[in-house]
N, C-alpha and C. Protein backbone atom coordinates (compact mmCIF):
# COMPACT_ATOMS: atom_id res chain seq x y z
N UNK A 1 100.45 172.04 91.96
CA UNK A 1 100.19 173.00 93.03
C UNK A 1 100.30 172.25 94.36
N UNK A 2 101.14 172.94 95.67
CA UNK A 2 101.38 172.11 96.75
C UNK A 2 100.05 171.76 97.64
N UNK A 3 99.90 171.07 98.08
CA UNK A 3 98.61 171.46 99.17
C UNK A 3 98.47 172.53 100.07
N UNK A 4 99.49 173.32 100.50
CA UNK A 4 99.53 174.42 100.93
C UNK A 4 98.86 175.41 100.92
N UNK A 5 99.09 175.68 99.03
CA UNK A 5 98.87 176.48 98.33
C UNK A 5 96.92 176.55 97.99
N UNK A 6 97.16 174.89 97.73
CA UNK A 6 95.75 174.67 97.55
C UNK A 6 94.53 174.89 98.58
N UNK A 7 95.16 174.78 99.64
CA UNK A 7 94.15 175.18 100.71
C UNK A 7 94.27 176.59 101.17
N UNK A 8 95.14 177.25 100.90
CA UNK A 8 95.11 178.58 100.96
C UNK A 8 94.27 179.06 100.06
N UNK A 9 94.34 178.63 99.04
CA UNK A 9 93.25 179.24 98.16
C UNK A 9 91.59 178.72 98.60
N UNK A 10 91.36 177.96 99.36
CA UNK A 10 89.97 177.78 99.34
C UNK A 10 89.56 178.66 100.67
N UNK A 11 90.68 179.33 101.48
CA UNK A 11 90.04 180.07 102.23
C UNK A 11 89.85 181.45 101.99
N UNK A 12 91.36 182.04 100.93
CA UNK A 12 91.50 183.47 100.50
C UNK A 12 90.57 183.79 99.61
N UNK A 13 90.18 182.52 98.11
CA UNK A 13 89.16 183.46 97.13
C UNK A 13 87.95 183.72 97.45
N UNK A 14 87.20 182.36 98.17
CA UNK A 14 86.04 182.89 98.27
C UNK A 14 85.79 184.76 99.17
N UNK A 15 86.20 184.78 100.23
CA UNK A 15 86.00 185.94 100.64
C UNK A 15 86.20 186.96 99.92
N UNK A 16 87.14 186.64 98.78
CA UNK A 16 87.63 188.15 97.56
C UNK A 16 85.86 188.35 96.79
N UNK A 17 84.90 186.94 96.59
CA UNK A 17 83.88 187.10 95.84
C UNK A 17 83.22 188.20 96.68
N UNK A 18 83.36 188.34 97.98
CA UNK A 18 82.19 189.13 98.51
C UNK A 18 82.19 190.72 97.95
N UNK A 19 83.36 190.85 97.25
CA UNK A 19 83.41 191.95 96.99
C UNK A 19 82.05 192.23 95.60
N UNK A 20 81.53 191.08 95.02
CA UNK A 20 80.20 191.24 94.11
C UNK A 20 79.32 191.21 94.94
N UNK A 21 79.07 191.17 96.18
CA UNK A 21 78.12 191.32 97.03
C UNK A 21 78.06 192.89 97.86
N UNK A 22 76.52 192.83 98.03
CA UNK A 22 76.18 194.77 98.18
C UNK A 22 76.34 194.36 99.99
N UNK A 23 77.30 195.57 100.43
CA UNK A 23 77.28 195.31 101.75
C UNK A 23 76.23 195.16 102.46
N UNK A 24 75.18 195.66 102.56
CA UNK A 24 73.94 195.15 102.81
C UNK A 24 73.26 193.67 102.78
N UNK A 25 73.75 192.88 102.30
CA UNK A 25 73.61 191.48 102.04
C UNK A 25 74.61 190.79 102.59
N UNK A 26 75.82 191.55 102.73
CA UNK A 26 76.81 190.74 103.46
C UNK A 26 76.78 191.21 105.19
N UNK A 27 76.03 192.14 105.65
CA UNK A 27 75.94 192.30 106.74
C UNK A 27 74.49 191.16 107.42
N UNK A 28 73.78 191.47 106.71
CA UNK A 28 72.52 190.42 106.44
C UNK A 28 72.61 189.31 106.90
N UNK A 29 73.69 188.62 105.97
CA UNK A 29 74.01 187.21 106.20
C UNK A 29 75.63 186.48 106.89
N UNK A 30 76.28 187.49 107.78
CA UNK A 30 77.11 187.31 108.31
C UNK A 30 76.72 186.47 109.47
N UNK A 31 75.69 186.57 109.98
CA UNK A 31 75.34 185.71 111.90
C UNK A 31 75.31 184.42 111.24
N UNK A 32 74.46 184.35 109.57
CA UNK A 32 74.34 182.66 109.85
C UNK A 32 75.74 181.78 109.08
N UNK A 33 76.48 182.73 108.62
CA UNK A 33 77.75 182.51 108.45
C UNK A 33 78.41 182.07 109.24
N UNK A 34 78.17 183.01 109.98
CA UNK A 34 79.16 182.19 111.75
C UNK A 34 78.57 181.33 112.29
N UNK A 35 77.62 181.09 112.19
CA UNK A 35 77.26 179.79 112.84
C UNK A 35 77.67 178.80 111.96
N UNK A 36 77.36 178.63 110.46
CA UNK A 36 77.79 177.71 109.88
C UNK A 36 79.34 177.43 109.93
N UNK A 37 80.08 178.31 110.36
CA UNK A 37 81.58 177.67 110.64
C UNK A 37 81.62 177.26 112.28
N UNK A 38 80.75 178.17 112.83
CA UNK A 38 80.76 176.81 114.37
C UNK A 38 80.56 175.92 114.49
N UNK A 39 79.40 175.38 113.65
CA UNK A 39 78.73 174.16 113.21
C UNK A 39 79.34 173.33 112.83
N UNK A 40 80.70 173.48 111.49
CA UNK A 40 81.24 173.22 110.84
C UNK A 40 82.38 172.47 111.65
N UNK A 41 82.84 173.53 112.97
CA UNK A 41 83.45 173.10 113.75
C UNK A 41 83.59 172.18 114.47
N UNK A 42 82.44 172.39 114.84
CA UNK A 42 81.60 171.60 115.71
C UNK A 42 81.42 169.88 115.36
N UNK A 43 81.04 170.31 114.10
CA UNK A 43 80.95 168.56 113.75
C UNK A 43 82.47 168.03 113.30
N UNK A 44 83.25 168.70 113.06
CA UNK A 44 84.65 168.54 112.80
C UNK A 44 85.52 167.73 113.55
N UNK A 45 85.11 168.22 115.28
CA UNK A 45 85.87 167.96 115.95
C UNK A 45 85.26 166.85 116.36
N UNK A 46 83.93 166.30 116.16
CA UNK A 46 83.07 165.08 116.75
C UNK A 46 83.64 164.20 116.08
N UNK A 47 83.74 164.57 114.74
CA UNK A 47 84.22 163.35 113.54
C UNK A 47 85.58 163.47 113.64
N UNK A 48 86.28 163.76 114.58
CA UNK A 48 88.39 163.38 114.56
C UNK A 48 87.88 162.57 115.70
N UNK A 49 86.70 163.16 116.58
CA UNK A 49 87.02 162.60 118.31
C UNK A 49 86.08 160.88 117.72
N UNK A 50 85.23 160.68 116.65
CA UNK A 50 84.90 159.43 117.00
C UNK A 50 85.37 158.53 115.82
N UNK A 51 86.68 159.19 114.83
CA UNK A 51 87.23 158.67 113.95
C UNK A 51 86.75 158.39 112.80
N UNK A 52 85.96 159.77 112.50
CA UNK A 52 85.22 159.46 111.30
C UNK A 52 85.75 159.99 110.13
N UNK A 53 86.85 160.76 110.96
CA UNK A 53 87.84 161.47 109.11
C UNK A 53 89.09 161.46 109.95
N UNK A 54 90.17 162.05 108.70
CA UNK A 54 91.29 162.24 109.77
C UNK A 54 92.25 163.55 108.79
N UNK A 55 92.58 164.36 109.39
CA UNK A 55 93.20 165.42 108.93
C UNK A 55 94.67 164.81 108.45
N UNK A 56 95.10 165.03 107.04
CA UNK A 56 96.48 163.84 107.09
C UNK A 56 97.44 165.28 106.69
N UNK A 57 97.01 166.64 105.94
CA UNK A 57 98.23 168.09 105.92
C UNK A 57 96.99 169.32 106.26
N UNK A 58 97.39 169.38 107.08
CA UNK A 58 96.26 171.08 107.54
C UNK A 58 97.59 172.12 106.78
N UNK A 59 96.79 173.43 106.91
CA UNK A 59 97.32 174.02 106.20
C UNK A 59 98.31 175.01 107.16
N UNK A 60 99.59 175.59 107.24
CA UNK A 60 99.98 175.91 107.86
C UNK A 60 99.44 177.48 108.71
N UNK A 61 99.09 177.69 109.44
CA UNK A 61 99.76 177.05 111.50
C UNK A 61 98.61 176.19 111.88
N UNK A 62 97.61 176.21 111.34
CA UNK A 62 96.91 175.14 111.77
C UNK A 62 97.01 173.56 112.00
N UNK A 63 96.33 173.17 113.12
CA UNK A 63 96.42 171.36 113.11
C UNK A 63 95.87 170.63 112.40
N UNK A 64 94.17 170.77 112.97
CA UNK A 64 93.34 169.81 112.64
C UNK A 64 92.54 170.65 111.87
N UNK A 65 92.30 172.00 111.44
CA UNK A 65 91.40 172.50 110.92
C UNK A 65 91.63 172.86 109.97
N UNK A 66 90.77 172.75 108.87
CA UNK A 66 91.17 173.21 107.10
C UNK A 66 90.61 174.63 107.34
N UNK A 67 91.49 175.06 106.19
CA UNK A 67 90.91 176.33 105.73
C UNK A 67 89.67 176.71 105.18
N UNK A 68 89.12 175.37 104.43
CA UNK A 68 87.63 176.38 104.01
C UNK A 68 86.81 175.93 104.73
N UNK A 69 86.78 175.53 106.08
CA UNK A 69 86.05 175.84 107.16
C UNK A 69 85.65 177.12 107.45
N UNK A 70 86.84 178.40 107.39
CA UNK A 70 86.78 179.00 107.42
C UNK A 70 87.26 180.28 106.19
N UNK A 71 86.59 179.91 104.87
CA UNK A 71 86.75 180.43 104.03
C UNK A 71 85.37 180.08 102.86
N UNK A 72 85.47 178.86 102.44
CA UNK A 72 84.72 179.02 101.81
C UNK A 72 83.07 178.33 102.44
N UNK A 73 83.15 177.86 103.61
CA UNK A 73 82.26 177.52 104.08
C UNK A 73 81.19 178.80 104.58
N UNK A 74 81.76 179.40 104.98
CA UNK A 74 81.11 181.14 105.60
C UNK A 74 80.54 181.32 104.26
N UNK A 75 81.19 181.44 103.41
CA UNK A 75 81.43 182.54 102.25
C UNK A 75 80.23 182.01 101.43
N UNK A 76 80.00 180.46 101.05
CA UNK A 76 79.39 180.21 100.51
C UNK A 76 77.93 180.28 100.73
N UNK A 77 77.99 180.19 102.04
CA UNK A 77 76.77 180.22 102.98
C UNK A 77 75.92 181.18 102.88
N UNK A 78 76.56 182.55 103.00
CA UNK A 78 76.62 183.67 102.28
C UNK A 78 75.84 183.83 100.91
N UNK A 79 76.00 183.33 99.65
CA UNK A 79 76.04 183.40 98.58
C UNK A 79 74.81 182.52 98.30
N UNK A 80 74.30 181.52 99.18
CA UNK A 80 73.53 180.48 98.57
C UNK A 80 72.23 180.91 99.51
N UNK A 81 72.51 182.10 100.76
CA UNK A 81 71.08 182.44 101.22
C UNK A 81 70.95 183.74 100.08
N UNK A 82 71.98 184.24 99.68
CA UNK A 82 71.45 185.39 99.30
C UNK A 82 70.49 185.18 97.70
N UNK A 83 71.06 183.91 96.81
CA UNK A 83 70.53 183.49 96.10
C UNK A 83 69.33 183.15 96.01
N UNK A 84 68.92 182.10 96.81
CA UNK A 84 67.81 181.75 97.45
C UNK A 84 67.10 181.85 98.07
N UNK A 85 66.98 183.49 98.89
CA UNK A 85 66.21 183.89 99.72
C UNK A 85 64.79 184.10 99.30
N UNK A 86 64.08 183.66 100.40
CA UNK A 86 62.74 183.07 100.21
C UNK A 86 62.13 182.17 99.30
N UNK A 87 62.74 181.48 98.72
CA UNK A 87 62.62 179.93 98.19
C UNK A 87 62.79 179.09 98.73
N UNK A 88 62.21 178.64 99.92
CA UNK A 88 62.98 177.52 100.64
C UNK A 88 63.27 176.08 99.83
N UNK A 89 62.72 175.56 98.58
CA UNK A 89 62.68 174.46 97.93
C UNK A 89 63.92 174.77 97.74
N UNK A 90 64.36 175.95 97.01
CA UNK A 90 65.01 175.97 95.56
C UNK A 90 66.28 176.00 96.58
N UNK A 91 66.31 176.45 98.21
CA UNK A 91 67.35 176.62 99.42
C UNK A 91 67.34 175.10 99.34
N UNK A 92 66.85 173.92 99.39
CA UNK A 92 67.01 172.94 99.77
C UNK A 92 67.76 171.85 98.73
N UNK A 93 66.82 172.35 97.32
CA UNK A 93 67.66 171.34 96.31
C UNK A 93 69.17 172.25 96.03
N UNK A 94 69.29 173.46 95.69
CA UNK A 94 70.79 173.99 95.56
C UNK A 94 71.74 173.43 96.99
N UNK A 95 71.35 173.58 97.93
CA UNK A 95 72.21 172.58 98.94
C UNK A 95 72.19 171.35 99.20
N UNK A 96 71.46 170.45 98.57
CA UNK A 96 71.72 168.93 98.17
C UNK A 96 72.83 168.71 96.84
N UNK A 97 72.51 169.88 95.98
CA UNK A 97 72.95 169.21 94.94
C UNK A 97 74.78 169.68 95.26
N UNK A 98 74.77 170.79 96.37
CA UNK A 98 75.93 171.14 96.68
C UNK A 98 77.10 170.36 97.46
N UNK A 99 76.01 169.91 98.15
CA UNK A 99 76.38 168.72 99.60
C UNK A 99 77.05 167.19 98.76
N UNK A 100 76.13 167.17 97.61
CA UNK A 100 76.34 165.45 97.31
C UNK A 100 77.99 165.92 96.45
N UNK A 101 77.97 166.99 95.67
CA UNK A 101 79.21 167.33 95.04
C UNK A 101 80.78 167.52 96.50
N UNK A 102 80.19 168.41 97.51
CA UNK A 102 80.67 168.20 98.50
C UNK A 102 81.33 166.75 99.16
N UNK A 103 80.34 166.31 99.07
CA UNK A 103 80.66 164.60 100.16
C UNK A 103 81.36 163.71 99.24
N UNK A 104 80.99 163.92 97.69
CA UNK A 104 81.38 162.54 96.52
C UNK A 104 82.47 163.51 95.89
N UNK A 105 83.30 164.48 95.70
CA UNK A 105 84.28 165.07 95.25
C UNK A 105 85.48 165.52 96.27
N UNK A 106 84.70 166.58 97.25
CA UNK A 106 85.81 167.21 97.87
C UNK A 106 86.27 165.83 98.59
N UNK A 107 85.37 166.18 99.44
CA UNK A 107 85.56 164.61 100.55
C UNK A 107 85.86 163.28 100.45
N UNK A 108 85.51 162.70 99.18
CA UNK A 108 85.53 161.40 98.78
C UNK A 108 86.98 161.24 97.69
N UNK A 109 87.18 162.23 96.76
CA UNK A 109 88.01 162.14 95.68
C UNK A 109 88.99 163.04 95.98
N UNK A 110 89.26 164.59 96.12
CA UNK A 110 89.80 165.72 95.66
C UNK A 110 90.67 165.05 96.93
N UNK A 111 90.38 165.65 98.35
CA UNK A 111 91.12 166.13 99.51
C UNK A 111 91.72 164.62 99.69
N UNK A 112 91.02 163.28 99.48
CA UNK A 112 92.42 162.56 99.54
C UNK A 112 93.38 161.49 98.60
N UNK A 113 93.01 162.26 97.27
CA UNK A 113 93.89 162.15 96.63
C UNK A 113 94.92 162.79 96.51
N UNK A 114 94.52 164.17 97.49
CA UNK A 114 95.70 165.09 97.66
C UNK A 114 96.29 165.02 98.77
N UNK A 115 95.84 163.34 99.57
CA UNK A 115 96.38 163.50 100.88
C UNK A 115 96.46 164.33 101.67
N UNK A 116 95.20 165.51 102.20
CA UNK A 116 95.06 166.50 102.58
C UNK A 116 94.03 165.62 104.41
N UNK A 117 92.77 165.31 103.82
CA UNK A 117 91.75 164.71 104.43
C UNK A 117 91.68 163.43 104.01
N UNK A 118 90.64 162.68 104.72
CA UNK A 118 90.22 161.60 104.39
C UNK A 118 89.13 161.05 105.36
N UNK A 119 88.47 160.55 104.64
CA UNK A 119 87.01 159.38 105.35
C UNK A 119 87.53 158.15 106.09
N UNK A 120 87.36 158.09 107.10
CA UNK A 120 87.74 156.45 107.94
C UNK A 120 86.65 156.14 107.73
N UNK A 121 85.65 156.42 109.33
CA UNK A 121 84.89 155.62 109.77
C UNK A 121 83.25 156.18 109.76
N UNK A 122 83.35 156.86 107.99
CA UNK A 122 81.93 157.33 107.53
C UNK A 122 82.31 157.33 106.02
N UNK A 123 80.79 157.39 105.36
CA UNK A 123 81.37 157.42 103.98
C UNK A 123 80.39 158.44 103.60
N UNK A 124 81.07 158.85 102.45
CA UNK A 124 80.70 160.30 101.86
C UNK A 124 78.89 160.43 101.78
N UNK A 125 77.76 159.13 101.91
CA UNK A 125 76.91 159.09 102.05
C UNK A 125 75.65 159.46 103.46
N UNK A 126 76.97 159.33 104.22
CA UNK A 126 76.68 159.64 105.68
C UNK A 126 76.55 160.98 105.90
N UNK A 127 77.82 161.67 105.50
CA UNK A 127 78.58 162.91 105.61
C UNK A 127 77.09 164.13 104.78
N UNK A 128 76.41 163.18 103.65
CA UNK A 128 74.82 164.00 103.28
C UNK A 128 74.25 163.85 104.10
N UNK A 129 73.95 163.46 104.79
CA UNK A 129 73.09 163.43 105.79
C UNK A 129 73.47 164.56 107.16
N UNK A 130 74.61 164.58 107.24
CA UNK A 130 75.09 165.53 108.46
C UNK A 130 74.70 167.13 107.69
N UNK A 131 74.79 167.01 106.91
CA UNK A 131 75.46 167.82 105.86
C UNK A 131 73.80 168.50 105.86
N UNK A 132 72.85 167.59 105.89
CA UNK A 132 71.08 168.12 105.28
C UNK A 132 70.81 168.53 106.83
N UNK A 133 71.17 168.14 108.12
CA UNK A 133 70.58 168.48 109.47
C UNK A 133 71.37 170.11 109.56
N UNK A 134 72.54 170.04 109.14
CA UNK A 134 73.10 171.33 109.11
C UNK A 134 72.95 172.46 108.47
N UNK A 135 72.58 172.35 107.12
CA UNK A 135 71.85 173.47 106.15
C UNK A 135 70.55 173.64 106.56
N UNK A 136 69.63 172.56 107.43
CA UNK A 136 68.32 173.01 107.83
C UNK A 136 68.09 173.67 109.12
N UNK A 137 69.21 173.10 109.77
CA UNK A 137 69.35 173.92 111.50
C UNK A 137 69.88 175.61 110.73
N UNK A 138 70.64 175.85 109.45
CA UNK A 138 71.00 177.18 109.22
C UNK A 138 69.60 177.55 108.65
N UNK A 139 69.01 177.23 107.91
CA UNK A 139 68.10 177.92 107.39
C UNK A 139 66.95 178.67 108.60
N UNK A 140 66.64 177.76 109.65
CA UNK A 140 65.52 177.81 110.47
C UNK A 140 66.39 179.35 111.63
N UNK A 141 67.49 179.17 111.17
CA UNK A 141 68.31 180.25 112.44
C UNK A 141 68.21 181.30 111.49
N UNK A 142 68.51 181.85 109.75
CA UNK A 142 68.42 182.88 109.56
C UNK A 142 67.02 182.94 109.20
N UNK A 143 65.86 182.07 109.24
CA UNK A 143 64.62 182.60 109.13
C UNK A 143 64.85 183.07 111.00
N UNK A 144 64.49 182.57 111.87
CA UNK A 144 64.79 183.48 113.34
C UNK A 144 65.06 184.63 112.95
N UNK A 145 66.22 184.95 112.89
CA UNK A 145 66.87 185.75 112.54
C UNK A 145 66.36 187.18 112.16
N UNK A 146 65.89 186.77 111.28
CA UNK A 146 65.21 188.36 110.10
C UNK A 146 63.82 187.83 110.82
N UNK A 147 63.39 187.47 111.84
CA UNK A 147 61.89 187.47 112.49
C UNK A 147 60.71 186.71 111.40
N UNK A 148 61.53 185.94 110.64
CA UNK A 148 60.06 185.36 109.92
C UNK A 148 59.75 184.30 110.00
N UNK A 149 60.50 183.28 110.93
CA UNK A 149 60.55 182.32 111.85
C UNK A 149 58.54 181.37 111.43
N UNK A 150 58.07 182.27 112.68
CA UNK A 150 56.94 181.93 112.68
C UNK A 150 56.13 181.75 111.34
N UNK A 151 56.10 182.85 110.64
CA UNK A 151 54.89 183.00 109.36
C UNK A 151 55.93 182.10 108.11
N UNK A 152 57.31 181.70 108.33
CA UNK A 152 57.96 180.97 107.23
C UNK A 152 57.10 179.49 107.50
N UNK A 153 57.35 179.05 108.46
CA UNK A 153 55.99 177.55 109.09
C UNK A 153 55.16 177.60 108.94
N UNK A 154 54.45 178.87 109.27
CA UNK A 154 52.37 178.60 108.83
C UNK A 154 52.57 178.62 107.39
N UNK A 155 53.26 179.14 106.78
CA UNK A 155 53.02 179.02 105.22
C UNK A 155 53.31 177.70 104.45
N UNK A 156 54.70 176.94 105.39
CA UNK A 156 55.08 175.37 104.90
C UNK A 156 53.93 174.90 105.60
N UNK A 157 53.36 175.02 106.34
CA UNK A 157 52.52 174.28 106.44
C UNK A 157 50.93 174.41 105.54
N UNK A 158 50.52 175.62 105.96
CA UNK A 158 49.23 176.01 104.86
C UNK A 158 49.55 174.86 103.53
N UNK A 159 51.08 175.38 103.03
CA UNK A 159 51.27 175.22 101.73
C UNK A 159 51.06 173.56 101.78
N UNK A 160 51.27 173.26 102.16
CA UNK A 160 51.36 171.72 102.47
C UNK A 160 49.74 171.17 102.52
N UNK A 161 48.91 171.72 103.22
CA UNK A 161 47.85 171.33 103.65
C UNK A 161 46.58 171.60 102.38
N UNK A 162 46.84 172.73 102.11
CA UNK A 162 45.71 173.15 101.09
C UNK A 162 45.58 172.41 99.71
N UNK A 163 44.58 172.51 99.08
CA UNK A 163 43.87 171.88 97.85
C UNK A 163 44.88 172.80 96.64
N UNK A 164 45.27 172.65 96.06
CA UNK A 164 45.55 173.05 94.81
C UNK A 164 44.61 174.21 94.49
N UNK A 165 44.32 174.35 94.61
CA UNK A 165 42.55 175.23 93.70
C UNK A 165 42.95 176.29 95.37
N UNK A 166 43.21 175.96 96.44
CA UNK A 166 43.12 177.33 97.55
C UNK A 166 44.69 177.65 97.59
N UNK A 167 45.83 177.11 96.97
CA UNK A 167 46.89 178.22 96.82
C UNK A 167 47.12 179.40 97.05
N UNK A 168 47.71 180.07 97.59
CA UNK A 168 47.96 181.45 97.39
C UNK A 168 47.99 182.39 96.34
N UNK A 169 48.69 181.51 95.38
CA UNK A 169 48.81 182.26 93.82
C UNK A 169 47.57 182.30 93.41
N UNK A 170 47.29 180.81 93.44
CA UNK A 170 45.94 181.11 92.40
C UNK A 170 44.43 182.26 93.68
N UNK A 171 44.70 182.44 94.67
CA UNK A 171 43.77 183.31 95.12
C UNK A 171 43.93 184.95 94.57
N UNK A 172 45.14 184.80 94.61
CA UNK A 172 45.47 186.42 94.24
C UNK A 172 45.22 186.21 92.81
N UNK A 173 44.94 185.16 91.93
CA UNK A 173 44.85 185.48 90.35
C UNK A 173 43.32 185.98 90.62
N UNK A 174 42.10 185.09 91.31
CA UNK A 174 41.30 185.30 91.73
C UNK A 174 40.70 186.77 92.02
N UNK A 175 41.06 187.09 93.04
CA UNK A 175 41.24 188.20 93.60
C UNK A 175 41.05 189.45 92.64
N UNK A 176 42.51 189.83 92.03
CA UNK A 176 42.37 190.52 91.09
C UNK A 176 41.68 190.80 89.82
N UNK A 177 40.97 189.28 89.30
CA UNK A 177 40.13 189.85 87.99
C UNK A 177 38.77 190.25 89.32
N UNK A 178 38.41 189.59 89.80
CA UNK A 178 37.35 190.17 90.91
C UNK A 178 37.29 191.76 90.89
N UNK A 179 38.45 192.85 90.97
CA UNK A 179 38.29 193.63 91.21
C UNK A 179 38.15 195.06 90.08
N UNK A 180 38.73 194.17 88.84
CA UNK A 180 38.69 194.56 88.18
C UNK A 180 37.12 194.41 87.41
């Protein structure tokens, strides 16, 4: 398969998945979609301008920008809040375990063995790290977002602070034989 081809496909399928998604969820999670491809952008162009990757076949008419910047990066973004909404753990390890497959496959193995991309002057270990400031700057924008901003923090924090024994769960187990 040419590289062409191959990067055409990482921008055309994912968006075909949205069609298993209820428009309601895809309207939902479209703002932090777009940000994650500005973002995406954004750090894109920092890492050509301070030589930290280097675009070696973009996909045609494009230069410097791949396609699943704008394909499967949105898309996925998409798919992994809608999964994970209101779990922030289970939001954090599914995008580590996504990121390290990300940085040690696409980035490290796939894109330049296909002479597509490549790593100069960072290594795929770095690229987790950009990679964890960016899924957490998205998370904190679609908690904004849907207004739960504030009470998503008092709760990481409560949750953080309290005894085991004053949990939330276990109050409401509480609670309820109480009333019964």
């Amino acid at each position: 398969m040419s590289n062409q081809i191959f990067s055409w496909l990482l921008f055309i399928v994912p968006w075909l998945s949205l069609f298993l998604m209820k428009r309601e969820e895809v309207r939902r999670y479209v703002p932090v979609a777009l940000l994650a491809t500005v973002l995406t952008t954004i750090i894109h162009d920092i890492g050509i301008r301070f030589e930290f990757w280097v675009v070696e076949e973009a996909a045609y008419p494009m230069a410097e920008m791949l396609p699943y910047f704008y394909g499967l990066i949105p898309v996925l973004t998409m798919w992994i809040f809608k999964l994970t909404n209101g779990y922030f753990f289970i939001y954090v390890i599914t995008n580590i375990i996504l990121d390290i497959a990300f940085a040690y496959s696409l980035l490290g193995s796939i894109f330049p063995g296909r002479g597509i991309y490549a790593l100069v002057g960072i290594t795929p270990f770095q690229v987790l790290f950009i990679n964890i400031g960016h899924f957490t700057l998205l998370y904190v924008y679609q908690k904004w977002q849907e207004g739960e901003l504030v009470s998503s923090m008092r709760n990481l924090l409560s949750w953080t602070s309290q005894s085991a024994a004053a949990k939330p769960w276990s109050r409401t187990k509480v609670d309820r034989s109480e009333k019964e």
